[in-house]
Structure formats: structure tokens, C-alpha cells
Protein backbone atom coordinates (compact mmCIF):
# COMPACT_ATOMS: atom_id res chain seq x y z
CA UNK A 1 32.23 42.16 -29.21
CA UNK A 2 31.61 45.81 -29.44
CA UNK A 3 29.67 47.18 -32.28
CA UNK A 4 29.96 50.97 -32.95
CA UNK A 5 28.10 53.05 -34.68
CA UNK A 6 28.18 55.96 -37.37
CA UNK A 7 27.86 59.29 -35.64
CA UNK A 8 25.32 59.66 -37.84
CA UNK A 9 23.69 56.80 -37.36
CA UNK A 10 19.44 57.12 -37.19
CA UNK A 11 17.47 55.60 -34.22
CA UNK A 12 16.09 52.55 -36.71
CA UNK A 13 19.43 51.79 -37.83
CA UNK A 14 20.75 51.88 -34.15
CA UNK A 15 17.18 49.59 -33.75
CA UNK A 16 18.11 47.21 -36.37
CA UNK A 17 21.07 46.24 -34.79
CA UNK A 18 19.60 45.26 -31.80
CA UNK A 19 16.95 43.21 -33.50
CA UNK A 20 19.71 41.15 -34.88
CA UNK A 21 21.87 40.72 -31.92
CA UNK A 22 18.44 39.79 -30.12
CA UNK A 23 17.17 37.21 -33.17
CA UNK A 24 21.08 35.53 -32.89
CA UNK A 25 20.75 34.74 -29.20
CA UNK A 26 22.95 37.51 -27.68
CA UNK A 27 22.10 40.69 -25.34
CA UNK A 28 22.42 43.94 -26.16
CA UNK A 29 23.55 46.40 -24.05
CA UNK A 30 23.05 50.08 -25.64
CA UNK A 31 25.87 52.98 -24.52
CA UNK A 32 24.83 56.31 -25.69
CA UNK A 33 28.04 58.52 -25.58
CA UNK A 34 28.20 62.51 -26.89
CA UNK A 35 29.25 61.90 -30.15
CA UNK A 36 28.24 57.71 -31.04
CA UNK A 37 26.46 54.91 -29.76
CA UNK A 38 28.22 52.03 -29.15
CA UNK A 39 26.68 48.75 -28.27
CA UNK A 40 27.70 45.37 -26.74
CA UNK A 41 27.17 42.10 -27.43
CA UNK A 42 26.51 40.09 -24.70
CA UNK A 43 26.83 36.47 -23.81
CA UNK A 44 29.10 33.95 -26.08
CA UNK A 45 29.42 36.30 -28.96
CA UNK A 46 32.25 34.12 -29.94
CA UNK A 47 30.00 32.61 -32.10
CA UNK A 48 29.06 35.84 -33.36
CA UNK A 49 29.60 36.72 -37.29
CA UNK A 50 31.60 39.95 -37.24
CA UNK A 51 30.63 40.48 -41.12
CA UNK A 52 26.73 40.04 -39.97
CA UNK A 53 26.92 43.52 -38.13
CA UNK A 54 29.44 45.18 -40.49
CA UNK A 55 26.94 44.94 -43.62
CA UNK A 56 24.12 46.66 -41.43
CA UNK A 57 23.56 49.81 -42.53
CA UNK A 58 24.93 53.12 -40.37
CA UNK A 59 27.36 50.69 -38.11
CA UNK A 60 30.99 51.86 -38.67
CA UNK A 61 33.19 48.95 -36.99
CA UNK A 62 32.80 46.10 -35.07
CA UNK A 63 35.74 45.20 -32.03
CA UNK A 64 36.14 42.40 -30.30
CA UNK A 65 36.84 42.59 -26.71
CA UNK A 66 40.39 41.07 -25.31
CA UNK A 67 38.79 40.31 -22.11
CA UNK A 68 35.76 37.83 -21.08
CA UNK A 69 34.17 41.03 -19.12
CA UNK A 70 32.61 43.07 -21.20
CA UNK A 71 30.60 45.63 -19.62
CA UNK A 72 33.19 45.94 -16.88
CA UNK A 73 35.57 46.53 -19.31
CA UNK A 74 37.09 50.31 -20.13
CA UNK A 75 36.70 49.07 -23.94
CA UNK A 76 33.28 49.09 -23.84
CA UNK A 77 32.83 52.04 -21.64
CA UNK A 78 36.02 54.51 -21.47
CA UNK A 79 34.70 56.92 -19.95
CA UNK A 80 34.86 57.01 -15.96
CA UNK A 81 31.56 55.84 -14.47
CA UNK A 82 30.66 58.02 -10.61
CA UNK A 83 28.58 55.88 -8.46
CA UNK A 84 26.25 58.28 -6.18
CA UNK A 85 25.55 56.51 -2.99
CA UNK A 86 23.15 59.02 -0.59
CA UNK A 87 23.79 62.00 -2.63
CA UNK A 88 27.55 61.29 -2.30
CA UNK A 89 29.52 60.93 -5.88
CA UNK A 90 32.17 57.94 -5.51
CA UNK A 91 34.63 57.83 -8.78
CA UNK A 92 34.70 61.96 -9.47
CA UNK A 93 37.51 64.17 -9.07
CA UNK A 94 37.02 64.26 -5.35
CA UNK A 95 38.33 61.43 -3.07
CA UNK A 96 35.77 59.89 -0.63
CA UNK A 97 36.03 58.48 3.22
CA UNK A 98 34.12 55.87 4.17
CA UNK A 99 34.30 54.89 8.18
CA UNK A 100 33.05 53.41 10.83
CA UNK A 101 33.24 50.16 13.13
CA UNK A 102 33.72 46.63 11.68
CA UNK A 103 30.80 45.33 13.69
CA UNK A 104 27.20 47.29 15.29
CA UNK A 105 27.64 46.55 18.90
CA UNK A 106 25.41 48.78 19.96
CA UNK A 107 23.25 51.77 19.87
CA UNK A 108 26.01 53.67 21.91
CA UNK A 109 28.39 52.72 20.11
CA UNK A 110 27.26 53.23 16.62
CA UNK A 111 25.88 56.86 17.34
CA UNK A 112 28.71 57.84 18.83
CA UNK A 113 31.03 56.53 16.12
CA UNK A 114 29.01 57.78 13.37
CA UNK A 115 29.27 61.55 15.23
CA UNK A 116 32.94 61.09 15.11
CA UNK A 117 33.77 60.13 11.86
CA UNK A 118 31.41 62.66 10.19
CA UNK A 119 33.50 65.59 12.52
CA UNK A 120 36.50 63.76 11.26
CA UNK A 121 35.54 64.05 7.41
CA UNK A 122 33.82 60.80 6.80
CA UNK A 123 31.11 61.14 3.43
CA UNK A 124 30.03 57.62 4.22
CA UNK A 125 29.52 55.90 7.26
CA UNK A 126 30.20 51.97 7.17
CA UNK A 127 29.13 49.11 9.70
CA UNK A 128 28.40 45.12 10.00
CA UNK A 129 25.09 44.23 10.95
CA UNK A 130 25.51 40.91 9.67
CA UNK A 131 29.23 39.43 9.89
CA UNK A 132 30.61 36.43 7.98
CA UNK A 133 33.24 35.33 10.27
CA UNK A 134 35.77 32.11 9.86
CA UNK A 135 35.04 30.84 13.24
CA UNK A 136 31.24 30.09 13.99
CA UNK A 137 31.56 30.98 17.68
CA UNK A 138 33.06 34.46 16.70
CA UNK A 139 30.07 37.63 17.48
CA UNK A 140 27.84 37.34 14.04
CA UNK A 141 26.38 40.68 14.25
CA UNK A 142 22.96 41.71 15.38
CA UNK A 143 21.22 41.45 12.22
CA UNK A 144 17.73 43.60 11.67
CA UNK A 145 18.29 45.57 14.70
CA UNK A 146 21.90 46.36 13.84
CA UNK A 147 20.24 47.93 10.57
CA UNK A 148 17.82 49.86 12.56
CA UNK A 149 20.93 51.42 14.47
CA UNK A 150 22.71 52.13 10.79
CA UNK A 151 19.82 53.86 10.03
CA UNK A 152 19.11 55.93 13.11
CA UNK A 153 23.29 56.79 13.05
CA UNK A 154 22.18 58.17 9.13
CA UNK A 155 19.48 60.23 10.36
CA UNK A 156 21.32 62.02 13.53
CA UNK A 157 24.80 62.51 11.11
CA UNK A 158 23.27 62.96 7.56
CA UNK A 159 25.77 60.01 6.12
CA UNK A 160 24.63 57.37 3.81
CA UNK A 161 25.23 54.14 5.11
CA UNK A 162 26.80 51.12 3.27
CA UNK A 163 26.48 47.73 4.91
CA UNK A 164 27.06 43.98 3.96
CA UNK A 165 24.48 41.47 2.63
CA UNK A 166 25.62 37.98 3.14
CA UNK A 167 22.71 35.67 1.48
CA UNK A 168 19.94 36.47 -1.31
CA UNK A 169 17.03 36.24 0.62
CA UNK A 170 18.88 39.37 2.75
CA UNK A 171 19.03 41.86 0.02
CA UNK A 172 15.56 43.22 0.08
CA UNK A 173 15.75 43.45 3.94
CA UNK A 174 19.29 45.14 4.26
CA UNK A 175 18.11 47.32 0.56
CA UNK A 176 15.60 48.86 3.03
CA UNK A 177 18.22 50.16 5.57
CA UNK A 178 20.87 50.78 3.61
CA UNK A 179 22.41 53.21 0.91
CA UNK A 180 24.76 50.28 -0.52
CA UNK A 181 25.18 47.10 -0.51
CA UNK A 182 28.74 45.85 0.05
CA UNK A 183 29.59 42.53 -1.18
CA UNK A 184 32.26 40.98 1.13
CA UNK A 185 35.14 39.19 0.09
CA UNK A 186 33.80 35.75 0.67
CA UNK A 187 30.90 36.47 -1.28
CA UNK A 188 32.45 37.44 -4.41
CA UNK A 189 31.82 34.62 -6.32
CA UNK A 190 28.73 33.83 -4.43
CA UNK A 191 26.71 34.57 -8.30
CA UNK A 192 23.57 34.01 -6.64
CA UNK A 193 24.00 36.74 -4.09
CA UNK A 194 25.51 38.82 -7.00
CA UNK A 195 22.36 38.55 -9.39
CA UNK A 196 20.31 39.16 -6.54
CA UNK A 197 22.47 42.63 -5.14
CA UNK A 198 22.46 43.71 -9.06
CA UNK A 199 18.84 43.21 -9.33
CA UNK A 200 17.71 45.36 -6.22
CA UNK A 201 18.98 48.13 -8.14
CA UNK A 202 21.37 49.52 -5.32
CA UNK A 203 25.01 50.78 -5.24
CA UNK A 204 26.98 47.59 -5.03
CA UNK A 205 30.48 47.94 -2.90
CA UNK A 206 32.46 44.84 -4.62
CA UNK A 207 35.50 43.65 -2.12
CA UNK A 208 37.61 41.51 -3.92
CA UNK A 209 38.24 37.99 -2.77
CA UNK A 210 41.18 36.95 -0.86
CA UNK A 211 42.66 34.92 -3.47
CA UNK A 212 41.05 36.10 -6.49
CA UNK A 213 42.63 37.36 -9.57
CA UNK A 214 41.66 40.99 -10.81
CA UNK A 215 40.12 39.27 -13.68
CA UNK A 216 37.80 37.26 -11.52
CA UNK A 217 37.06 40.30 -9.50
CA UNK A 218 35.74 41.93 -13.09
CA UNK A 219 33.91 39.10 -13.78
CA UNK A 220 32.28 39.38 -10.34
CA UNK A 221 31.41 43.20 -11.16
CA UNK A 222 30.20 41.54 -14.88
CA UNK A 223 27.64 39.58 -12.78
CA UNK A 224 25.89 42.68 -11.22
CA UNK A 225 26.69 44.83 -14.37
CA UNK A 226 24.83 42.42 -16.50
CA UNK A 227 21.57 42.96 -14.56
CA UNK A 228 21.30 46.40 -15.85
CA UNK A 229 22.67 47.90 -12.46
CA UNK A 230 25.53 50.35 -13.17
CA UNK A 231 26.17 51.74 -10.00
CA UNK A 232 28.99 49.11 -9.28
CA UNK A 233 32.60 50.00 -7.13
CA UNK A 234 35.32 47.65 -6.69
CA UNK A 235 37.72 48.01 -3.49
CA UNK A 236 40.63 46.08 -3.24
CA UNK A 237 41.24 44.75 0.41
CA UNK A 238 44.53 43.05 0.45
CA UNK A 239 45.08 39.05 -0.72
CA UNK A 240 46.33 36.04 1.03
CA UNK A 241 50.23 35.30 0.11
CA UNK A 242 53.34 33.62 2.37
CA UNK A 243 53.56 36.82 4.03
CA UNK A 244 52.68 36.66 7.68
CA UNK A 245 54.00 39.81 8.99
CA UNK A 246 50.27 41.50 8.01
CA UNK A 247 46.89 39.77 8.24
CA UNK A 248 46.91 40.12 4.25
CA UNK A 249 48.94 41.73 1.75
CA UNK A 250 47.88 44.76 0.44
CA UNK A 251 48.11 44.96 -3.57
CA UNK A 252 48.39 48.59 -4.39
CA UNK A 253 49.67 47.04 -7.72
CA UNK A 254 46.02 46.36 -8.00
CA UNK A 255 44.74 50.39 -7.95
CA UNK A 256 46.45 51.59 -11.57
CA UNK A 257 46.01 47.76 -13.05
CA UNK A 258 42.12 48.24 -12.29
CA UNK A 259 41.83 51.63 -13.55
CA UNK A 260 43.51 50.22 -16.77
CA UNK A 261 41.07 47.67 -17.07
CA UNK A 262 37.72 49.26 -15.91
CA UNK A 263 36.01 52.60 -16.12
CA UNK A 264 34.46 51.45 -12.60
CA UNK A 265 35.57 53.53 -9.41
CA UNK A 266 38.16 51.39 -7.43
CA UNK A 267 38.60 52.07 -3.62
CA UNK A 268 40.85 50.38 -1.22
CA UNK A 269 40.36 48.98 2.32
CA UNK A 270 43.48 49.72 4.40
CA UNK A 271 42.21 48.06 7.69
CA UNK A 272 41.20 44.84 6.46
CA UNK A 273 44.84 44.59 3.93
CA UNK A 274 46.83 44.87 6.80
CA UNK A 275 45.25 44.04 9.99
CA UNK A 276 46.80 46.52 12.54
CA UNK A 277 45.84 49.91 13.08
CA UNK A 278 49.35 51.35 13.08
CA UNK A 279 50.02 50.74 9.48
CA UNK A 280 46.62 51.55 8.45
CA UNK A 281 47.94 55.33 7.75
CA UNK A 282 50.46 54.68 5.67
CA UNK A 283 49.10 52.45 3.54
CA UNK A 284 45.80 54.43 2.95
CA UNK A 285 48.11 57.55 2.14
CA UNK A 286 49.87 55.04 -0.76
CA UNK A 287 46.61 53.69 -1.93
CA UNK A 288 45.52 57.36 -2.48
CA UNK A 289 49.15 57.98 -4.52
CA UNK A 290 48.26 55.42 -6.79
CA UNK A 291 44.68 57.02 -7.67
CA UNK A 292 42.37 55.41 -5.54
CA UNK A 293 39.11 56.90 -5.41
CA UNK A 294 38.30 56.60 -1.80
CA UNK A 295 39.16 54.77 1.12
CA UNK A 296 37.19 52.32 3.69
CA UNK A 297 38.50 52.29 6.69
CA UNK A 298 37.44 50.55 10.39
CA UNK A 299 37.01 53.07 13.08
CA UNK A 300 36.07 52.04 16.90
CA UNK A 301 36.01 54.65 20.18
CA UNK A 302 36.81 51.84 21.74
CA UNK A 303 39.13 49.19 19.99
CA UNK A 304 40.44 47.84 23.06
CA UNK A 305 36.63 46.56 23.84
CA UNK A 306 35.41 45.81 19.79
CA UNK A 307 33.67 42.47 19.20
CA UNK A 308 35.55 41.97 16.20
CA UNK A 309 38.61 43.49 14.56
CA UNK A 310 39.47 45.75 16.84
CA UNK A 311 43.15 45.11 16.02
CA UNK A 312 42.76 47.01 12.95
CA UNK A 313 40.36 49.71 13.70
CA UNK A 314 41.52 53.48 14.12
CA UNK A 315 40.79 55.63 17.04
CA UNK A 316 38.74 58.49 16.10
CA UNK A 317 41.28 60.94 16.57
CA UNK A 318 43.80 58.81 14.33
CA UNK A 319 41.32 58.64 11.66
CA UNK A 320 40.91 62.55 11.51
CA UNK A 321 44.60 62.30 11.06
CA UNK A 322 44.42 59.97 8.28
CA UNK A 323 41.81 62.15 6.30
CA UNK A 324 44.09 65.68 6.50
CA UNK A 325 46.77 63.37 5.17
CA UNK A 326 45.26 61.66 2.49
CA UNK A 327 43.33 65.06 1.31
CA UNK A 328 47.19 66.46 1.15
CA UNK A 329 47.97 63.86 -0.89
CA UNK A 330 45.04 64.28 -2.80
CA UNK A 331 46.12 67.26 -3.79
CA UNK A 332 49.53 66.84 -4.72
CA UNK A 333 48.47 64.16 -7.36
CA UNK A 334 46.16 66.55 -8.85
CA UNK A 335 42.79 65.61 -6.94
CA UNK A 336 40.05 66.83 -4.16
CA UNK A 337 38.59 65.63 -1.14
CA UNK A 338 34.97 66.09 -1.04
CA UNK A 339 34.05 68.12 1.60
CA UNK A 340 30.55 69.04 2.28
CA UNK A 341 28.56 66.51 1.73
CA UNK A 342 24.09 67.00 1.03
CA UNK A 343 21.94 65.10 3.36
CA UNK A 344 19.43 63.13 1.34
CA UNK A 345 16.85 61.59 3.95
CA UNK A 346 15.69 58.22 3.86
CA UNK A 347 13.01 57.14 1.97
């Protein structure tokens, strides 16, 4: 449930409240908006007494929530929430790119990637260092010293860098390289790794799972919300159905349904959703139509001689098409495309 307050409610009365959702078992989680503060009660508030919080002094209603996530949930927080990843905003009125190859092959390959993206328009650049792959034989990434390339490709291009994290014990070791954490799709329900990516206190890049409903996805984001890490964005990367035409099927249905749902910036991952580099373009130009806040998108010199999905990954030159087409669209729906971007140096 969501308890909100008078607008001229005092500090003890707000502090009151809390003490009593604390003495009854349940978290509080404190939202402190222009005009109110609202607060949430967190955990199985089902068993919470609606009338207990209504007779405290300085709370004007109590709501319950429709949906098991709370914090995820544009209820609780309706206004939208930007996620800055390397002095890059991600859920503002400008649309964001983030490229680069599926896989760190090599220092070559990475630098020269990362040079081309950022000339193409790229705010972020992306890149595997450590690769969950379906068949064990398939190229795994090269771990630490494909995070030492991420980072050296940050500091020749000024672009934040946003890799995956596979396990728990990885997050403090990746958290040093990296800008943001991205969560794959096989990991979404992995709650462990979840807790543990909240709990660094790093942007979190969500993927949704192949076969996972939107409301599991926002229970996934409740996971790493409920840690006290905000800084949360969900990207929708195409599901599994009985459609074999495309690798997976991308759910653009999935943009505007999110956006109804959650206050939480929602990108979308053309590559992976359909698995061949010619229809990359026009789905990323439909995923921006139906207000996506960025895209994520593969990118390889080379895709002809990629390790892994090179099926799927754009030429550089075909990505710098994709960005002046998606900033046109952009535009005729009533947004930006970020342009210059600061570089903020690694700590």
C-alpha cells in the first residue's frame, strides 16, 4: 500500500508513520515529491490495517497498490525517473544510443569499434566481457582483461561503458570497470545476482527474459529497487514464440504497456529481438515510434569475422544510418536525441 501524506504534513508526523510501518514488520520506503510525501509500504502489507495509518495524524489517504511491484510501479512513483550512467541521462526528453560489439575480441577490435560508434552518435558504448552462451563450447568472453579493454575504449572515446555481470561474486569486479551493470536475459530471475547488482549501488541495465511476462520483468526491477538502488532501466529484447522467421520476436507492444506500468526508463534491443542485421533498422526506428527511450544495438567492423552474433551486428556505417533515422523520428514524435555528450573520467 501507499500511504500519502497532508501537504502539510510536519517531519514528526511524516516520522511517526514510519515508526509504525517499522514496529508492524513492513519497510518503508520514503518519496519526497514538490508538493507531498508519499510513502510505501513494503513487504506483505496485505496484512496491513488500512485504518491503522488513516487515524495517524497529518496522513491524508492510504491506496493500495493493484500490482505486487510496488516501487517499480508508476503508482507509487508517477513521475519519470532519468538514470545517469557516465554523465549520460537515460529516461529524459532526449533519446540515447548505446553500441558496440556483442563480444570483446580484442584490443583492436574494441578501440576501433568504440571510435566508430562515438563518430556515429553513440552516448554509450556496450560490450561482453563475460558471455552467457547456450552452448558451452561457444567463445565465453575474455573476462578481466576484456574489462580492462572496456575501460581503455572509455578513456580514448569519453563513453561510459555498460557491460554484463553474470554471477554475484562478479559484481564488485565488473562495478570497478564499468559504468552499468546490465543484467542479461538469463539472469533475470537470477535474485541472487539481482540483490547483489542493486546493492553495489550502480546503474542496473534490466533485459527482460525470453519468456517472461512484463510483470515478472517488474518484479525483477522490484528486486534491485528494493535495495535502495534507483538507478534501474528495463530494455525489452524480443521473447521466444512459434515464430521462426526471426531469432525472437520483438514485442514493441511491450514499450507503451511498460511506460503505463512504470515510471522506469524502458529501452529496446533491436539486434538481439530479431537476430539479423538487415531488419535491425526498421525495427529500432518502430521501437523509437512507440516512445522508447533509447536503443542498444550490436555493432562489429567486422561481422563477417565476430566470435559471436555477428549475424545481427551492424556495420559501422549502417549504424550511423540508423541513428540519423531514429533522431528523425525522434523528432517527429515530439522528442531529442542527445547529442553532445560530457566526459566524466573514471574514478
Amino acid at each position: 500500500m501507499m500511504i500519502v501524506m497532508q501537504a502539510n504534513a510536519t517531519a514528526e508526523e511524516v516520522q511517526q508513520v514510519i515508526g509504525v510501518i517499522e514496529s508492524q514488520g513492513f519497510h518503508p520506503h520514503v518519496s519526497r515529491g514538490a508538493e507531498r510525501v508519499v510513502i510505501g509500504v513494503i513487504g506483505e502489507a496485505r496484512r496491513a490495517q488500512a485504518d491503522t495509518f488513516l487515524r495517524l495524524p497529518g496522513v491524508a489517504r492510504v491506496v493500495p497498490l493493484s500490482h505486487p511491484y510496488k516501487l517499480a510501479s508508476r503508482e507509487f512513483h508517477p513521475d519519470r525517473r532519468v538514470v545517469t550512467v557516465g554523465g549520460v541521462p537515460i529516461g529524459g526528453d532526449e533519446v540515447v544510443f548505446i553500441a558496440g560489439p556483442c563480444s570483446v575480441e580484442s584490443r583492436s577490435q574494441v578501440l576501433e569499434t568504440a571510435q566508430a560508434v562515438k563518430e556515429a552518435g553513440a552516448h554509450v558504448l556496450r560490450g561482453g566481457a563475460f558471455k552467457p552462451r547456450t552452448s558451452p563450447y561457444s567463445f565465453q568472453g575474455l573476462g578481466e582483461e576484456g574489462l580492462v579493454l572496456l575501460a581503455e575504449a572509455r578513456e580514448a572515446t569519453g563513453l561510459p561503458v555498460v557491460t554484463e555481470v553474470m554471477a554475484p561474486e562478479q559484481v564488485p569486479l565488473v562495478a570497478r570497470y564499468a559504468d552499468m551493470l546490465q543484467i542479461g536475459a538469463r539472469n533475470m530471475q537470477n535474485y541472487a545476482l539481482l540483490r547483489a547488482a542493486g546493492a553495489s549501488g550502480m546503474p542496473v541495465l534490466l533485459k527482460r527474459g525470453m519468456s517472461a511476462t512484463l510483470d515478472e520483468l517488474l518484479l525483477a526491477a522490484e528486486y534491485l529497487l528494493s535495495t535502495g538502488n534507483e538507478q534501474v532501466v528495463l530494455c525489452e529484447r524480443g521473447i521466444r514464440t512459434f515464430e521462426t522467421a526471426t531469432r525472437n520476436t520483438t514485442d514493441i507492444n511491450a514499450i507503451p504497456a511498460l511506460k503505463a506500468r512504470t515510471s522506469l526508463p524502458v529501452i529496446l534491443d533491436p539486434s538481439h529481438s530479431t537476430g539479423h542485421w538487415a531488419y535491425v533498422l526498421p525495427v529500432a526506428r518502430a521501437g523509437i515510434a512507440a516512445g522508447a527511450d533509447g536503443l542498444i544495438v550490436e555493432v562489429h567492423p567486422r561481422p563477417e569475422e565476430a566470435l559471436s552474433d555477428g549475424a545481427q551486428s551492424l556495420k559501422p556505417e549502417r549504424f550511423a544510418r540508423l541513428v540519423r533515422e531514429a533522431r528523425a523520428i525522434a523528432a517527429a514524435v515530439g522528442r531529442s536525441a542527445l547529442h553532445e555528450v560530457p566526459h566524466v573520467a573514471a574514478d
